[in-house]
N, C-alpha and C. Protein backbone atom coordinates (compact mmCIF):
# COMPACT_ATOMS: atom_id res chain seq x y z
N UNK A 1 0.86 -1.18 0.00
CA UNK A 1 0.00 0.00 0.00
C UNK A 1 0.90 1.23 0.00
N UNK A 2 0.54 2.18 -0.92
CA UNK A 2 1.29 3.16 -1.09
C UNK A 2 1.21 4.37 0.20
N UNK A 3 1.94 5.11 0.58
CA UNK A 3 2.00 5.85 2.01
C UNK A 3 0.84 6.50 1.77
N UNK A 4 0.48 7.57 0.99
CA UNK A 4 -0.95 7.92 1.01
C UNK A 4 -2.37 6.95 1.73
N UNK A 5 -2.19 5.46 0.66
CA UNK A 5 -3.37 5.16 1.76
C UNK A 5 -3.05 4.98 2.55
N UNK A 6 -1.80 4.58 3.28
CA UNK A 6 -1.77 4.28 4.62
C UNK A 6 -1.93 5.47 5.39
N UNK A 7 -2.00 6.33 5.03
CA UNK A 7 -2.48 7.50 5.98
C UNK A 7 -3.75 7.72 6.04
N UNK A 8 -4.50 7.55 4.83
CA UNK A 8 -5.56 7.32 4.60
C UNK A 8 -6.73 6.62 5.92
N UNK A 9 -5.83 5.03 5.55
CA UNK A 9 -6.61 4.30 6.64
C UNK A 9 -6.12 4.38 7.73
N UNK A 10 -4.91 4.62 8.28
CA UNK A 10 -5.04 4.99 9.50
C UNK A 10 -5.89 6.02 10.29
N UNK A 11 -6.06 7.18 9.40
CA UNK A 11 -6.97 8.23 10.30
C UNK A 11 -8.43 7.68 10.31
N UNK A 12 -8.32 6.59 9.57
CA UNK A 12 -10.02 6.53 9.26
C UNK A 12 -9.93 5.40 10.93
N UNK A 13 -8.38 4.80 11.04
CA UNK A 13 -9.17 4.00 12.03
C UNK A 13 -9.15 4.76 13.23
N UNK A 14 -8.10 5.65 13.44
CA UNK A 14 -8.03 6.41 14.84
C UNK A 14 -9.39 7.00 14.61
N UNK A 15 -10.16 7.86 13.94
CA UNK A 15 -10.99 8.49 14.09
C UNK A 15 -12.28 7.49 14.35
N UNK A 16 -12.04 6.44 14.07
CA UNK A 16 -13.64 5.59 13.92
C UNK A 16 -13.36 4.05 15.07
N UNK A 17 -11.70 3.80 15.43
CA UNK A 17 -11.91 2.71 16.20
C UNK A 17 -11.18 2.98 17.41
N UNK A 18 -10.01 4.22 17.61
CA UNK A 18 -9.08 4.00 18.36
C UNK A 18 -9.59 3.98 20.04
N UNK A 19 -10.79 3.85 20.50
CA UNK A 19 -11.28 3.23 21.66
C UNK A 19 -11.49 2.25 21.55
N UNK A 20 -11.16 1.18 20.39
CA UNK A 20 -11.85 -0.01 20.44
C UNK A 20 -10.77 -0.68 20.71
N UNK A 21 -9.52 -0.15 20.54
CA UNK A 21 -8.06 -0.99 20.52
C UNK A 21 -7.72 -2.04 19.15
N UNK A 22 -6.68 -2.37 19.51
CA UNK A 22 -6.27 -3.53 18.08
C UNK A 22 -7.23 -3.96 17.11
N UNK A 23 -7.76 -4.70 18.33
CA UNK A 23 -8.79 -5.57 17.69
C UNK A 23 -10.41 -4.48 16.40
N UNK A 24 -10.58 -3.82 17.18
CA UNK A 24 -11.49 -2.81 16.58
C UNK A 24 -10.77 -1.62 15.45
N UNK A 25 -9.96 -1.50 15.64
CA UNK A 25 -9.37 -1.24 14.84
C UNK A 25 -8.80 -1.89 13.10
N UNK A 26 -8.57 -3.16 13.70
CA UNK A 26 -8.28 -4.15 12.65
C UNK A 26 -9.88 -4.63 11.90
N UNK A 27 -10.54 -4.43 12.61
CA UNK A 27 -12.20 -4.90 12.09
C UNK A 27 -12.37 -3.46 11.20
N UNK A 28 -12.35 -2.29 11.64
CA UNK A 28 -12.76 -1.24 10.75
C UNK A 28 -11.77 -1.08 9.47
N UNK A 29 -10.25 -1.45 9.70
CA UNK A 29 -9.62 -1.13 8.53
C UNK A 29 -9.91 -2.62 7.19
N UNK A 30 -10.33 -3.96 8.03
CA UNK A 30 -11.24 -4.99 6.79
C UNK A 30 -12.58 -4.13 5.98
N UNK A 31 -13.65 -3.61 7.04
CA UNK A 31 -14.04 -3.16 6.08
C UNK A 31 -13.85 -2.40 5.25
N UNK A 32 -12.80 -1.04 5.53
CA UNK A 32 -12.52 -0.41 4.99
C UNK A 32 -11.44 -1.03 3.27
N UNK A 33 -11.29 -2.01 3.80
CA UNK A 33 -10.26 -2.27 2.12
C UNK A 33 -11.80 -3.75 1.60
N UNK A 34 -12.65 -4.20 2.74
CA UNK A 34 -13.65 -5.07 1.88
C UNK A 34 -14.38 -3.74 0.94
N UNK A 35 -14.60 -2.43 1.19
CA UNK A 35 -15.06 -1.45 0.48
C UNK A 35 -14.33 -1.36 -1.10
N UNK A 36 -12.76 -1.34 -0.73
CA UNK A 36 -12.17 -0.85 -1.76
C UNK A 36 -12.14 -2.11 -2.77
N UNK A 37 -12.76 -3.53 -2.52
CA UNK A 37 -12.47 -4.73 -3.20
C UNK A 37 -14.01 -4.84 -4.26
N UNK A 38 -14.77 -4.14 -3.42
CA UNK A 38 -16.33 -4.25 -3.04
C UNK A 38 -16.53 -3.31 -4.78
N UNK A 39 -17.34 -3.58 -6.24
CA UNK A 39 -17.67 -2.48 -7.02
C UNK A 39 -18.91 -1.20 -6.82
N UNK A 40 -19.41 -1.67 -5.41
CA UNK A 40 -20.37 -0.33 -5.21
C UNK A 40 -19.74 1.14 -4.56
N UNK A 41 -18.47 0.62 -4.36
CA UNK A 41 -17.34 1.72 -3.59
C UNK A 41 -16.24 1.90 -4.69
N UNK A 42 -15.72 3.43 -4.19
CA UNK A 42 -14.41 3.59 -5.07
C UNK A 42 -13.17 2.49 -4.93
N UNK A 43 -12.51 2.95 -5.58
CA UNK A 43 -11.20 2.13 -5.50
C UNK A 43 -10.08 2.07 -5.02
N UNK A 44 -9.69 3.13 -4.96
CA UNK A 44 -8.77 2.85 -3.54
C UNK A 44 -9.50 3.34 -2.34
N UNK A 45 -8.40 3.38 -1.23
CA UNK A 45 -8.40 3.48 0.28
C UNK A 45 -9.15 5.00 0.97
N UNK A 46 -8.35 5.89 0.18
CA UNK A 46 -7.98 7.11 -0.13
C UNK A 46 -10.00 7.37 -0.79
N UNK A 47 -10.13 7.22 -1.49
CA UNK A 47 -11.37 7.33 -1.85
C UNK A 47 -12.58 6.99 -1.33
N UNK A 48 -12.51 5.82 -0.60
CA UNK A 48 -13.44 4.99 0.02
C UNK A 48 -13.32 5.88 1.38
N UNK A 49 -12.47 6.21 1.96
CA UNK A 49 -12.50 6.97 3.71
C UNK A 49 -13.33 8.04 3.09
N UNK A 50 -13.10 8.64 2.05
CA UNK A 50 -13.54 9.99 2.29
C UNK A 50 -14.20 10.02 1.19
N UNK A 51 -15.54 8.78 0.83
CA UNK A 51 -16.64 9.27 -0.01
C UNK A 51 -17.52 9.98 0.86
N UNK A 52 -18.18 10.59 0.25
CA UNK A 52 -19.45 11.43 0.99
C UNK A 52 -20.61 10.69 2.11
N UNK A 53 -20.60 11.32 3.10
CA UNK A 53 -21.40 10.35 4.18
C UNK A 53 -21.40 9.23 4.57
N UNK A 54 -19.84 8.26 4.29
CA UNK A 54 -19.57 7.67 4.93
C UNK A 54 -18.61 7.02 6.43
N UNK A 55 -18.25 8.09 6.29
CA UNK A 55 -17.38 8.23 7.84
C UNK A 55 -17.23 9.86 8.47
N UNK A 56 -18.29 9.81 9.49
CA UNK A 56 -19.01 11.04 9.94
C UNK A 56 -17.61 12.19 10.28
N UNK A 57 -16.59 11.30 10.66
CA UNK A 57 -15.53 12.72 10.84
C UNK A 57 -14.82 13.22 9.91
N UNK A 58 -14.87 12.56 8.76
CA UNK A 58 -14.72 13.28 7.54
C UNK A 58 -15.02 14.38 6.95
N UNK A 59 -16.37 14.80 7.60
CA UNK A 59 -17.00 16.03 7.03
C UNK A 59 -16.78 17.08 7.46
N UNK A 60 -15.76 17.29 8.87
CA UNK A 60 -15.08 17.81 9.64
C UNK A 60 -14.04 17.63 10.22
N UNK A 61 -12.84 17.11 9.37
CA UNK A 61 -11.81 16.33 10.45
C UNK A 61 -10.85 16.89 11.47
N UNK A 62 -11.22 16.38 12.66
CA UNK A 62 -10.46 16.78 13.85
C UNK A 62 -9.38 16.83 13.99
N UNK A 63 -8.65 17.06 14.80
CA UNK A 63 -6.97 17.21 15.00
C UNK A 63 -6.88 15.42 15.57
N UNK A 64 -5.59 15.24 15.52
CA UNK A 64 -4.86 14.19 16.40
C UNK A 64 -4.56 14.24 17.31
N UNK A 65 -5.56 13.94 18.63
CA UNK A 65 -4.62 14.41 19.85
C UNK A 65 -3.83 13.68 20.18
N UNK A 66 -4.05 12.07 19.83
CA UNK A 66 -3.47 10.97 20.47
C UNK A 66 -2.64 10.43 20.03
N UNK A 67 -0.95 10.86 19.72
CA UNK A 67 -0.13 10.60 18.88
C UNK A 67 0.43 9.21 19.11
N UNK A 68 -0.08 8.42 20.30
CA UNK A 68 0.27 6.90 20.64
C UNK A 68 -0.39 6.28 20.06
N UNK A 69 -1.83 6.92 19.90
CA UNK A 69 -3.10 5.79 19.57
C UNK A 69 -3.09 6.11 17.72
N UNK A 70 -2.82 7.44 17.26
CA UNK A 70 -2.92 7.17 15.53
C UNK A 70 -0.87 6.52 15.10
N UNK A 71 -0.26 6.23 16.14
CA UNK A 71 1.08 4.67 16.01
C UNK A 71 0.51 4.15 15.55
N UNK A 72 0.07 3.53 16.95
CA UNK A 72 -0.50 2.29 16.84
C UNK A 72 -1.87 2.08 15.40
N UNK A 73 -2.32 3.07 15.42
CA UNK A 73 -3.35 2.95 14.11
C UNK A 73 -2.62 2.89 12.83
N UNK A 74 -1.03 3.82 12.12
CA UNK A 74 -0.52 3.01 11.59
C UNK A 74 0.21 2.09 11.17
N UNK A 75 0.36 1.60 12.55
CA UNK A 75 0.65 0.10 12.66
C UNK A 75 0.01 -1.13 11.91
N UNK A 76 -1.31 -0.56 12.52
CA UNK A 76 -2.16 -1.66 12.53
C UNK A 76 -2.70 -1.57 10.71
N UNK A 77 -3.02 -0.31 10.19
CA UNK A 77 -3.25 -0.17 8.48
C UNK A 77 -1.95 -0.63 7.60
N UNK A 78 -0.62 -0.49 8.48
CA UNK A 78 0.14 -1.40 7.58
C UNK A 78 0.37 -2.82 7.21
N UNK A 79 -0.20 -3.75 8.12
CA UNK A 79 -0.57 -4.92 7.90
C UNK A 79 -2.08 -5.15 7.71
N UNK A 80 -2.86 -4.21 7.60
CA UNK A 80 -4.02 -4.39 7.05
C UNK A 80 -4.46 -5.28 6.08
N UNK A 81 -5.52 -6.37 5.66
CA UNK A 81 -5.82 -7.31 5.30
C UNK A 81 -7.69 -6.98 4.73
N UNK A 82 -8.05 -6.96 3.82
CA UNK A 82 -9.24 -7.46 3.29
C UNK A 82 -9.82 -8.78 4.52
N UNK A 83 -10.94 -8.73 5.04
CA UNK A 83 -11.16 -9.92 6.10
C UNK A 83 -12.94 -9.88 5.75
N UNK A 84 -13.86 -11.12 4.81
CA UNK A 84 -15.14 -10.96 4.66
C UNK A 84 -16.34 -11.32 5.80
N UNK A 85 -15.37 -11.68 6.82
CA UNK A 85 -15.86 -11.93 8.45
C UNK A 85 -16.55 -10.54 9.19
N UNK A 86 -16.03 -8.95 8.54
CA UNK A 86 -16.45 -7.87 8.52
C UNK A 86 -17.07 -7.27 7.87
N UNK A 87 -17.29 -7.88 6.72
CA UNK A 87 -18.75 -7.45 5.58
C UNK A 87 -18.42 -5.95 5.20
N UNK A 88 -19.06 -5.35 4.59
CA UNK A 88 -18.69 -3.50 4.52
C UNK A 88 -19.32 -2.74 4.92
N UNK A 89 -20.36 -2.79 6.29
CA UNK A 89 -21.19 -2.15 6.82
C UNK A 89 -20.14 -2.16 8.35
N UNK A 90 -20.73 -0.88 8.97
CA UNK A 90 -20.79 -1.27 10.87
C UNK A 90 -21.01 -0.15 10.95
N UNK A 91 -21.65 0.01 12.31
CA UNK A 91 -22.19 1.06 13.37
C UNK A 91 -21.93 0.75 14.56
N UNK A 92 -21.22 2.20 15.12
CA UNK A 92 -21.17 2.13 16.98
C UNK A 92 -22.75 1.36 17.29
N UNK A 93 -22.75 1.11 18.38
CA UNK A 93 -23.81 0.17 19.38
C UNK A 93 -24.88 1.75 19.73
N UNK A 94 -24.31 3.00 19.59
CA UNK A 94 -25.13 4.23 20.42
C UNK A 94 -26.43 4.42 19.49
N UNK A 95 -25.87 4.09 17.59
CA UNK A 95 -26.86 4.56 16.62
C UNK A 95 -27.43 3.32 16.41
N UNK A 96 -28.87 4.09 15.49
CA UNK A 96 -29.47 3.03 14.73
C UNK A 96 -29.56 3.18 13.43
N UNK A 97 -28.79 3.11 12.45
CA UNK A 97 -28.89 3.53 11.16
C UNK A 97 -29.91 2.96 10.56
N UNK A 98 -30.76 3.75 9.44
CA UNK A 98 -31.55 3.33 8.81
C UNK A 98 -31.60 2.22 8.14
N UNK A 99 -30.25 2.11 7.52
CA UNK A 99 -29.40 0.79 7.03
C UNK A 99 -29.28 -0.44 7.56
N UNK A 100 -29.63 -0.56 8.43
CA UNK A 100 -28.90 -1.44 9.57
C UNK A 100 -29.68 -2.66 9.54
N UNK A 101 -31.33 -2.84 9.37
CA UNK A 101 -31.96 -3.52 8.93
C UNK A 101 -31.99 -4.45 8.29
N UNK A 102 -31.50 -3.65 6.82
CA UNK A 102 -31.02 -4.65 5.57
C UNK A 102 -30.09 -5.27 5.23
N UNK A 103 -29.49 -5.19 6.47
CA UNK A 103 -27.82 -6.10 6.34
C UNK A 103 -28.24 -7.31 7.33
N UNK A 104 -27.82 -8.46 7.32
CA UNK A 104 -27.30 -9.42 8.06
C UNK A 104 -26.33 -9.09 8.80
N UNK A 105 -26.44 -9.62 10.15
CA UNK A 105 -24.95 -8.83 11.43
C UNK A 105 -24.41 -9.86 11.48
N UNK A 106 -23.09 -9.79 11.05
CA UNK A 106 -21.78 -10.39 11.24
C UNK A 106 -21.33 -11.05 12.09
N UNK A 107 -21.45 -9.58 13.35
CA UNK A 107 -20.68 -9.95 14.86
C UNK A 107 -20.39 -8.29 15.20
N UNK A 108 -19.56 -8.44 16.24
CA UNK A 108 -19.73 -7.55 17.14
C UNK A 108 -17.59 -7.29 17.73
N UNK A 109 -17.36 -6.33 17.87
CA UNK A 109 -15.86 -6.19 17.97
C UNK A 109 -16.10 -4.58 18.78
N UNK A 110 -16.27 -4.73 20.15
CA UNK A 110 -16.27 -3.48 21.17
C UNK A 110 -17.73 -2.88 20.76
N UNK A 111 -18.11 -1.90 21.00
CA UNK A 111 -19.10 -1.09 20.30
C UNK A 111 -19.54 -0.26 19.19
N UNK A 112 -18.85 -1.61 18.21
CA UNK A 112 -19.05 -1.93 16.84
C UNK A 112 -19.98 -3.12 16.49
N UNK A 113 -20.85 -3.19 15.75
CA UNK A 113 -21.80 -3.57 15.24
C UNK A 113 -21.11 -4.27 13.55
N UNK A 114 -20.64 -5.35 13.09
CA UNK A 114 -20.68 -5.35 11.48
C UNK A 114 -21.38 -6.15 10.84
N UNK A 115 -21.70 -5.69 9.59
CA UNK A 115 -22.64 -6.26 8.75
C UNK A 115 -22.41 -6.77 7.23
N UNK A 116 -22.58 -7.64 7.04
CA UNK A 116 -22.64 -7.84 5.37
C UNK A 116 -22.92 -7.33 4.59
């Protein structure tokens, strides 16, 4: 993966898993490359974090406060892996997306929700 996406997916995971630790982390960056494998999503990494309305801190992105936890995030996007055990859906446990319905649930990785 070229350094771009890996920056790419790392912010997408600090911003979307880095309370979830490793493990939640590694679940959001599968879906994130099952997206980029996926033809209803763009094609790379880089494209897929930051299509429109799909990853809510995108539309505003925050600073980094946590320069241990986006390491470890690209740590964890450099061995990043396609995994179909994460499907290309998930939602924190707080929302109920409208979406959420029409997917089959996967499983569950912290207060993450994924779906097929």
């Amino acid at each position: 993966m070229i350094a771009e996406a890996l920056v790419c997916l790392a912010l997408n995971l600090y911003h979307e898993a880095r309370g979830e630790g490793p493990e939640g982390m590694r679940a959001v960056a599968s879906v994130t490359l099952n997206r980029v494998e996926d033809p209803r999503w763009p094609d790379t990494v880089c494209e897929v974090v930051y299509d429109p309305h799909q990853f809510s801190w995108t539309e505003n992105p925050p600073p980094i406060l946590e320069p241990d936890a986006f390491a470890a995030a690209l740590l964890i996007a450099v061995e990043a892996e396609p995994d179909p055990d994460f499907g290309t859906h998930y939602h924190a446990v707080s929302v109920d997306p409208y979406w959420a319905q029409h997917y089959p649930v996967l499983g569950r990785v912290g207060d993450h929700i994924f779906y097929e």
